[in-house]
C-alpha atoms as a PDB file:
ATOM      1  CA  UNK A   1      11.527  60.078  26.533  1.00  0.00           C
ATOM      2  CA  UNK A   2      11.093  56.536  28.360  1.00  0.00           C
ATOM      3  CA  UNK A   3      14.326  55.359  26.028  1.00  0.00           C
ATOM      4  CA  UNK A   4      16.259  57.896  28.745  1.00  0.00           C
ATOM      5  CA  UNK A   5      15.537  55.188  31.509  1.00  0.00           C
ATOM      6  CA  UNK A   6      17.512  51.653  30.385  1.00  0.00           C
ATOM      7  CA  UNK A   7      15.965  49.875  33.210  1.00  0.00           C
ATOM      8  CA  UNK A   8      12.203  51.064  32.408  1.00  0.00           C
ATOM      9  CA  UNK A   9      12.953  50.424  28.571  1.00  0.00           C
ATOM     10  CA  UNK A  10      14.214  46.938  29.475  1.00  0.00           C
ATOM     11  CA  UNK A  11      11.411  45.698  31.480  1.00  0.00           C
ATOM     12  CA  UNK A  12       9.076  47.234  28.819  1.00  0.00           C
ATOM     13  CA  UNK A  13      10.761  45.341  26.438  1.00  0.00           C
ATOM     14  CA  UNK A  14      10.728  42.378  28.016  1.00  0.00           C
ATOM     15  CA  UNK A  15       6.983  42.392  28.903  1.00  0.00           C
ATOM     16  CA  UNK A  16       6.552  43.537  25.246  1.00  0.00           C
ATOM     17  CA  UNK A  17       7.509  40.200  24.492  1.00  0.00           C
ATOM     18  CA  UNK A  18       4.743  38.436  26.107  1.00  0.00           C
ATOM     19  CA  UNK A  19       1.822  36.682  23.760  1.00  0.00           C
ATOM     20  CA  UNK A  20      -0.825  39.267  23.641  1.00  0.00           C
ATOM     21  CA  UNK A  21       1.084  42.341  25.075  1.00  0.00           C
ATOM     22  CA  UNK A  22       1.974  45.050  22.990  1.00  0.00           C
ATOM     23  CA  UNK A  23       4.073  48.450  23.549  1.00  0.00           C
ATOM     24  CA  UNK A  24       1.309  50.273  25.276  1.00  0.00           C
ATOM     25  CA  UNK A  25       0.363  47.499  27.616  1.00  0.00           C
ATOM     26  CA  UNK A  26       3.770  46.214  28.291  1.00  0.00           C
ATOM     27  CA  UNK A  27       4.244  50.177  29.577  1.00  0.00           C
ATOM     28  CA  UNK A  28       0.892  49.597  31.474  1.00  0.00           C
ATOM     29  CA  UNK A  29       2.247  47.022  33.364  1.00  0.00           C
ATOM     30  CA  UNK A  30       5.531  48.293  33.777  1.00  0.00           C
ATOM     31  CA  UNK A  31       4.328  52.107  35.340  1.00  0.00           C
ATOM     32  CA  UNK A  32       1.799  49.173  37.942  1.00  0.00           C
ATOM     33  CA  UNK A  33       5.159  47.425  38.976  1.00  0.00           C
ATOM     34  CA  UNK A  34       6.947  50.879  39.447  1.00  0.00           C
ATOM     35  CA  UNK A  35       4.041  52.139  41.644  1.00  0.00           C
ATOM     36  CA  UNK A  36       3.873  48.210  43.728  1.00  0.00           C
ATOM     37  CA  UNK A  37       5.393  47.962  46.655  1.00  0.00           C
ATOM     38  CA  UNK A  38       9.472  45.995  46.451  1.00  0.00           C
ATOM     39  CA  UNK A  39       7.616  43.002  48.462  1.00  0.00           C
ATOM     40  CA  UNK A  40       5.079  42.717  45.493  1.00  0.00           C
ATOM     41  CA  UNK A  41       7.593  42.999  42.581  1.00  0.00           C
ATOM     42  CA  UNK A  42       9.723  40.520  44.821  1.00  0.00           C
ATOM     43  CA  UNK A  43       7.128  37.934  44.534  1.00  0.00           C
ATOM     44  CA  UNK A  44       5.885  38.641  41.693  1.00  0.00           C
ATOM     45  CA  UNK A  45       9.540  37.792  40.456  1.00  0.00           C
ATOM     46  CA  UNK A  46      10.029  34.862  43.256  1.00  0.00           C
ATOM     47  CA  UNK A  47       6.816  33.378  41.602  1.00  0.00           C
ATOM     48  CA  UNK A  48       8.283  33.511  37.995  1.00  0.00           C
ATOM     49  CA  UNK A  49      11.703  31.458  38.778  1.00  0.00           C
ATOM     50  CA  UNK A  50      10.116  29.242  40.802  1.00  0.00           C
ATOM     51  CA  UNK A  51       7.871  28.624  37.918  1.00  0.00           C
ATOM     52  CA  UNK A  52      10.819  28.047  35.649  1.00  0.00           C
ATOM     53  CA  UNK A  53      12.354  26.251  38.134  1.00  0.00           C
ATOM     54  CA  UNK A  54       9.540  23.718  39.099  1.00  0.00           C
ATOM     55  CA  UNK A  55       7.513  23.673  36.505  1.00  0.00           C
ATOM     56  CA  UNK A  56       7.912  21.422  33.252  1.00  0.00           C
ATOM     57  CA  UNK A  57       5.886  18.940  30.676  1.00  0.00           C
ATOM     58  CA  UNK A  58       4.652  15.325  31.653  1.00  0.00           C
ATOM     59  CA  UNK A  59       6.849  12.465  30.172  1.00  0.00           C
ATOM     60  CA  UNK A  60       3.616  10.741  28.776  1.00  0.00           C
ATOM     61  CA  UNK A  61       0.789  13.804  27.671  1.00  0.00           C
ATOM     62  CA  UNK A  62       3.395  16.843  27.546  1.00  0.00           C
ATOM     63  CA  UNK A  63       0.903  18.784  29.902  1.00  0.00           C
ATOM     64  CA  UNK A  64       2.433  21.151  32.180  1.00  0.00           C
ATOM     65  CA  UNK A  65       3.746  19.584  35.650  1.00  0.00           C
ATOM     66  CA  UNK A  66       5.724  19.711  38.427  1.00  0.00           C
ATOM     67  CA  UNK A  67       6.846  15.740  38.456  1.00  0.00           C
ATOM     68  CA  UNK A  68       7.600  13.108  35.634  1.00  0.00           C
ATOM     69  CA  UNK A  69       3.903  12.614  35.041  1.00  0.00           C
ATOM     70  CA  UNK A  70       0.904  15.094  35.678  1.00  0.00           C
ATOM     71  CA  UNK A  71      -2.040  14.714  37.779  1.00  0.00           C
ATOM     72  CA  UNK A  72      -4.287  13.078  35.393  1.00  0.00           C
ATOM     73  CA  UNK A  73      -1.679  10.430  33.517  1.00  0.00           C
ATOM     74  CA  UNK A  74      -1.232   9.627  37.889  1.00  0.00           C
ATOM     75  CA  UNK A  75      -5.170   9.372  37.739  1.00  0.00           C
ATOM     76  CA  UNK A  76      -6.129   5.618  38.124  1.00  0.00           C
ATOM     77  CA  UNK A  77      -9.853   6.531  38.010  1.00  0.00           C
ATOM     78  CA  UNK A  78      -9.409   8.298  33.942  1.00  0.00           C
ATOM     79  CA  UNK A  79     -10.053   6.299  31.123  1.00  0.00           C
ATOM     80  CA  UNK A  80      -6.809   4.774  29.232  1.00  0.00           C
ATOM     81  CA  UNK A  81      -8.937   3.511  26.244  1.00  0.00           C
ATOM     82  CA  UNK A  82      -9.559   7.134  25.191  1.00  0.00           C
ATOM     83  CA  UNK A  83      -7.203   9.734  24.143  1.00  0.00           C
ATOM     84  CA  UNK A  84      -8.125  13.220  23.176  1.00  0.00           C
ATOM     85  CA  UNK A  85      -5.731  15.300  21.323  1.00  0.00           C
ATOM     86  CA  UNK A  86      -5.462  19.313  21.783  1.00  0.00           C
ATOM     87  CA  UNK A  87      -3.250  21.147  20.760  1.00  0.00           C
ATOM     88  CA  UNK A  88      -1.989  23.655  23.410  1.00  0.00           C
ATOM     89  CA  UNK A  89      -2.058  23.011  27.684  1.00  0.00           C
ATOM     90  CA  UNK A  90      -4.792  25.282  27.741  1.00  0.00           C
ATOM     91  CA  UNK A  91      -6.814  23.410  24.995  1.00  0.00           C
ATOM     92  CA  UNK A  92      -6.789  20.429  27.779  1.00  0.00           C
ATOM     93  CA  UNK A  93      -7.747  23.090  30.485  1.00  0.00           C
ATOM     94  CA  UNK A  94     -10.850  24.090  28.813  1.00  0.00           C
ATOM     95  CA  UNK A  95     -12.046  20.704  28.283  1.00  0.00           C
ATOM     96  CA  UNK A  96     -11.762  19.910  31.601  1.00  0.00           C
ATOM     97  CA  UNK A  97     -13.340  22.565  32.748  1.00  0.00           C
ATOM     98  CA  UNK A  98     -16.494  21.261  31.459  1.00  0.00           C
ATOM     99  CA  UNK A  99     -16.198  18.099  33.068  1.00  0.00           C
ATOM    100  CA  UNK A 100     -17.614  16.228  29.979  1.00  0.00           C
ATOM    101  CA  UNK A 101     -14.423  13.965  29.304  1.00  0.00           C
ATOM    102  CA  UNK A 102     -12.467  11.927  31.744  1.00  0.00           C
ATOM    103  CA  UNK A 103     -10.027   9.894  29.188  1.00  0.00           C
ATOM    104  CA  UNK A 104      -6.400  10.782  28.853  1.00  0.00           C
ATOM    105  CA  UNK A 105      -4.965  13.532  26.570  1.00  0.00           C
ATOM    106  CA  UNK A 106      -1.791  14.157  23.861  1.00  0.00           C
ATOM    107  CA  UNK A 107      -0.652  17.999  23.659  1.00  0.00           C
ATOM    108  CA  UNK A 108       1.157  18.510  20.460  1.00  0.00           C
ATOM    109  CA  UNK A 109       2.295  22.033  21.669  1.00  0.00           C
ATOM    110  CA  UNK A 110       1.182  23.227  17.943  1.00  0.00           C
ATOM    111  CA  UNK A 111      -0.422  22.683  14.912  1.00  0.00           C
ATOM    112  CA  UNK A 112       0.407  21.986  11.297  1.00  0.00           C
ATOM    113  CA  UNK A 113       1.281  24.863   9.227  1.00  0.00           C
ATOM    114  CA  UNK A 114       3.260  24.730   5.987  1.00  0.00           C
ATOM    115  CA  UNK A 115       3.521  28.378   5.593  1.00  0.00           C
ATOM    116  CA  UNK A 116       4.896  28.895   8.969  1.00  0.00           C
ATOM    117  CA  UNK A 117       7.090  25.630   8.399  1.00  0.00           C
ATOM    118  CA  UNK A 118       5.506  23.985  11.118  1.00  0.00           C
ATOM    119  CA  UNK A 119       5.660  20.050   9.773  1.00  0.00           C
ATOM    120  CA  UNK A 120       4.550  16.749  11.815  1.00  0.00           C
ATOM    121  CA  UNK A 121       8.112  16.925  13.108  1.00  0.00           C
ATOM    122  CA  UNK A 122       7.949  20.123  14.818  1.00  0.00           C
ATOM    123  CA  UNK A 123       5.335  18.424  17.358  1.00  0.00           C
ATOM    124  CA  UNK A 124       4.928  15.603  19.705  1.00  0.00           C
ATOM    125  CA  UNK A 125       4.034  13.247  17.029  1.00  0.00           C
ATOM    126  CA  UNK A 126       6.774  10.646  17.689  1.00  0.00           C
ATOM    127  CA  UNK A 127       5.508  10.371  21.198  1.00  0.00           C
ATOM    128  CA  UNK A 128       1.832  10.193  20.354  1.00  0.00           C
ATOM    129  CA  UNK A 129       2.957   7.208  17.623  1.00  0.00           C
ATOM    130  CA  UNK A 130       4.904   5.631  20.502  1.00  0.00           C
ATOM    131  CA  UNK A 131       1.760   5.824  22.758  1.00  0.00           C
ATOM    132  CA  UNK A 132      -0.215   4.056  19.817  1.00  0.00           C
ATOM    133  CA  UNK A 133       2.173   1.267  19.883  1.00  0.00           C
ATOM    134  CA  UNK A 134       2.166   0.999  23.883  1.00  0.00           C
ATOM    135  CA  UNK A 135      -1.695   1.709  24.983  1.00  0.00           C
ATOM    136  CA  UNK A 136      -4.590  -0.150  23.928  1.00  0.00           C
ATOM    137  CA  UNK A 137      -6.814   2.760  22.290  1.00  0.00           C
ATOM    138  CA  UNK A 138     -10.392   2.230  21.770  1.00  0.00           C
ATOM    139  CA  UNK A 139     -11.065   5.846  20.520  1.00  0.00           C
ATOM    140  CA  UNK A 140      -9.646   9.353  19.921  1.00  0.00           C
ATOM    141  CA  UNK A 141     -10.719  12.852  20.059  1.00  0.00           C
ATOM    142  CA  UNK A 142      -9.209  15.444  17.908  1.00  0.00           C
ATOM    143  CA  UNK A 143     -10.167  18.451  19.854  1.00  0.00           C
ATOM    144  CA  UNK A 144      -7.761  20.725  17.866  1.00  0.00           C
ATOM    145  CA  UNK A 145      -8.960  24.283  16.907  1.00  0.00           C
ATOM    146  CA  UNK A 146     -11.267  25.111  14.329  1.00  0.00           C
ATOM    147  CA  UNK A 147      -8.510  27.202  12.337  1.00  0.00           C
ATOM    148  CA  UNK A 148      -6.999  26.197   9.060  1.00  0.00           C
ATOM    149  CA  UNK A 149      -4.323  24.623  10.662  1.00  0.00           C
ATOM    150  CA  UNK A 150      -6.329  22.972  13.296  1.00  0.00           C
ATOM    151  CA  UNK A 151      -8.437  21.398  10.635  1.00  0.00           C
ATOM    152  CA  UNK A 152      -5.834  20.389   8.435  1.00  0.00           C
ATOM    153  CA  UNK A 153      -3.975  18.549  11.538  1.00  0.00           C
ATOM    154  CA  UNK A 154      -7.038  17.214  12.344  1.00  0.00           C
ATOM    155  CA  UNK A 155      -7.983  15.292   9.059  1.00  0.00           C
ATOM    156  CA  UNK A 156      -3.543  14.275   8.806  1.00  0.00           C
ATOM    157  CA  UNK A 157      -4.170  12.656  12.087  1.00  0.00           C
ATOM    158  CA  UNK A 158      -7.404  11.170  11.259  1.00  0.00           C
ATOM    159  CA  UNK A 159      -5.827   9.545   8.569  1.00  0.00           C
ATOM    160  CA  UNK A 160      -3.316   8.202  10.208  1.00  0.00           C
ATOM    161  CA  UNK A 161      -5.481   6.985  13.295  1.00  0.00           C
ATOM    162  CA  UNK A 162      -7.707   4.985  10.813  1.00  0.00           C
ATOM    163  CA  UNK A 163      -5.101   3.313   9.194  1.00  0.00           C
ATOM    164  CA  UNK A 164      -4.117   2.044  12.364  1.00  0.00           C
ATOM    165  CA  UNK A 165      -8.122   0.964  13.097  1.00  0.00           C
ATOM    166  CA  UNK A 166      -8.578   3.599  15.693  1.00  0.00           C
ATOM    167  CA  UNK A 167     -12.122   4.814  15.830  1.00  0.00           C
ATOM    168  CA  UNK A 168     -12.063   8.798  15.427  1.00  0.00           C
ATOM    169  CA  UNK A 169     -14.216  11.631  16.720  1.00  0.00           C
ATOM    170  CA  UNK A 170     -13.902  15.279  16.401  1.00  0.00           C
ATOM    171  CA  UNK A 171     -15.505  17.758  18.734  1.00  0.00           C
ATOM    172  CA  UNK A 172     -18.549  19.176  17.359  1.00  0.00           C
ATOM    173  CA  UNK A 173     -18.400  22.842  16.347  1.00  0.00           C
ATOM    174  CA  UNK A 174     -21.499  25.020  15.772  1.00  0.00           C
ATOM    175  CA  UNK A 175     -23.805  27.299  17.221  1.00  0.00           C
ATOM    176  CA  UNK A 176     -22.967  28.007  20.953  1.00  0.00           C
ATOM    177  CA  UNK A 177     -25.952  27.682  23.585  1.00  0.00           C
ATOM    178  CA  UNK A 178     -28.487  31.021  23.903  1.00  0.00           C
ATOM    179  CA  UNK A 179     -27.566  32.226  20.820  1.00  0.00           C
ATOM    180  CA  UNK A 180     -29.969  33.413  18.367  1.00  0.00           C
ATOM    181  CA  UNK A 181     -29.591  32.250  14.382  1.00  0.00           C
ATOM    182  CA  UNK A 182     -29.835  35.927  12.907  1.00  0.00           C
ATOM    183  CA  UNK A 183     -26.735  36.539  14.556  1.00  0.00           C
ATOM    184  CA  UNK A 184     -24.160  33.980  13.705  1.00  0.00           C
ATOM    185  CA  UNK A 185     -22.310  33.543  10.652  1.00  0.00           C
ATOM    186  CA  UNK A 186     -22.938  31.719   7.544  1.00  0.00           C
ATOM    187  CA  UNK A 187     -20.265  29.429   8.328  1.00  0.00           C
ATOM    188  CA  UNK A 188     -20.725  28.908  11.437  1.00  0.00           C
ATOM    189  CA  UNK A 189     -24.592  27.811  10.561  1.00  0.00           C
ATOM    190  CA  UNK A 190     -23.316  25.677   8.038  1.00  0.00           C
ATOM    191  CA  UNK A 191     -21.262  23.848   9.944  1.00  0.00           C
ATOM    192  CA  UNK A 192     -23.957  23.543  12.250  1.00  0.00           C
ATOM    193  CA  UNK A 193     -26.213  22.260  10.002  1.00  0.00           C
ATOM    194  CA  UNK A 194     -23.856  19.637   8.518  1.00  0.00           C
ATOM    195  CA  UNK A 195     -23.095  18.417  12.081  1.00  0.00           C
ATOM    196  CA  UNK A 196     -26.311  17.831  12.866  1.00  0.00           C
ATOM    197  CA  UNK A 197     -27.276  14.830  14.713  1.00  0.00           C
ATOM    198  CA  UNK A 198     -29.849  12.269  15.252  1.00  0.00           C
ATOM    199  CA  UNK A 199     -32.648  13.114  18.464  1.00  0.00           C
END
């Protein structure tokens, strides 16, 4: 019945596209934009080409920003001897949200998957071996995610880092804080347990 309105069907299906938003949603949010006021959807659309417009990756980390280099590559105050590697903007976001790291970072805008044919040339590995070559590293953090693919680029970094003489850490990954043991996973516990550490 919504097929009989092109415009309605279009901006469904473009919403649909969206990570995370499927068919019913992406109608959701289309019926909240018909109800909104033309000032609303005006910004709302102002603030997405501006966005486009503005808004790119630093020359140095490949985090989002609006000049050649973010705010924290511009930050004299961050550590340049340590480099912690996520592997998605928001990765970096979370991390320094808990305002437990104040080195620089590399976004690799992915992660190694063979199955999805996503090899070390499909992400900002050049530019991380380029940074090797240029900044005096003391340490690196590979805070990718605990998926298959975040593990296996992970150790394939690790590798490489070593070879080079790079000390290399890995975020810890267990049990999170106020949780009780019953609950959590046998995998998770294991981990846990073979990450423990010395008090």
């Amino acid at each position: 019945m919504l097929g009989s309105l092109p415009s309605f069907a279009r901006l469904t299906a473009e919403l649909g596209k969206l990570p995370g938003v499927g068919s019913k949603t992406a109608a959701r949010l289309a019926f909240h934009l018909l109800r909104a006021s033309e000032s609303d959807v005006t910004a709302l659309a102002e603030a997405l080409l501006e966005m486009k417009r503005k808004v790119g990756f630093c020359q140095r980390c490949f985090h989002v920003a609006e000049e050649s280099f973010c705010r924290i590559c511009r930050d004299p105050a961050r550590d340049s001897r340590r480099l912690c590697i996520v592997q998605e903007p928001q990765d970096l976001l979370a991390i320094e949200r808990s305002h437990a790291y104040s080195g620089l970072y590399h976004v690799l805008h992915g992660a190694l998957s063979p199955l999805d044919g996503i090899g070390p040339e499909d992400l900002k590995l050049p530019q991380l071996w380029q940074r090797l070559e240029q900044e005096p590293l003391e340490e690196v953090l590979l805070a990718t995610n605990f998926s298959v693919e975040g593990e296996a680029t992970a150790l394939y970094l690790a590798k490489l880092f070593k070879e080079k003489g790079v000390r290399v850490t890995r975020l810890a990954h267990g049990i999170p804080m106020g949780s009780d043991l019953e609950y959590i996973d046998t995998g998770t516990v294991q981990q846990a347990v073979a990450g423990r550490r010395e008090l």
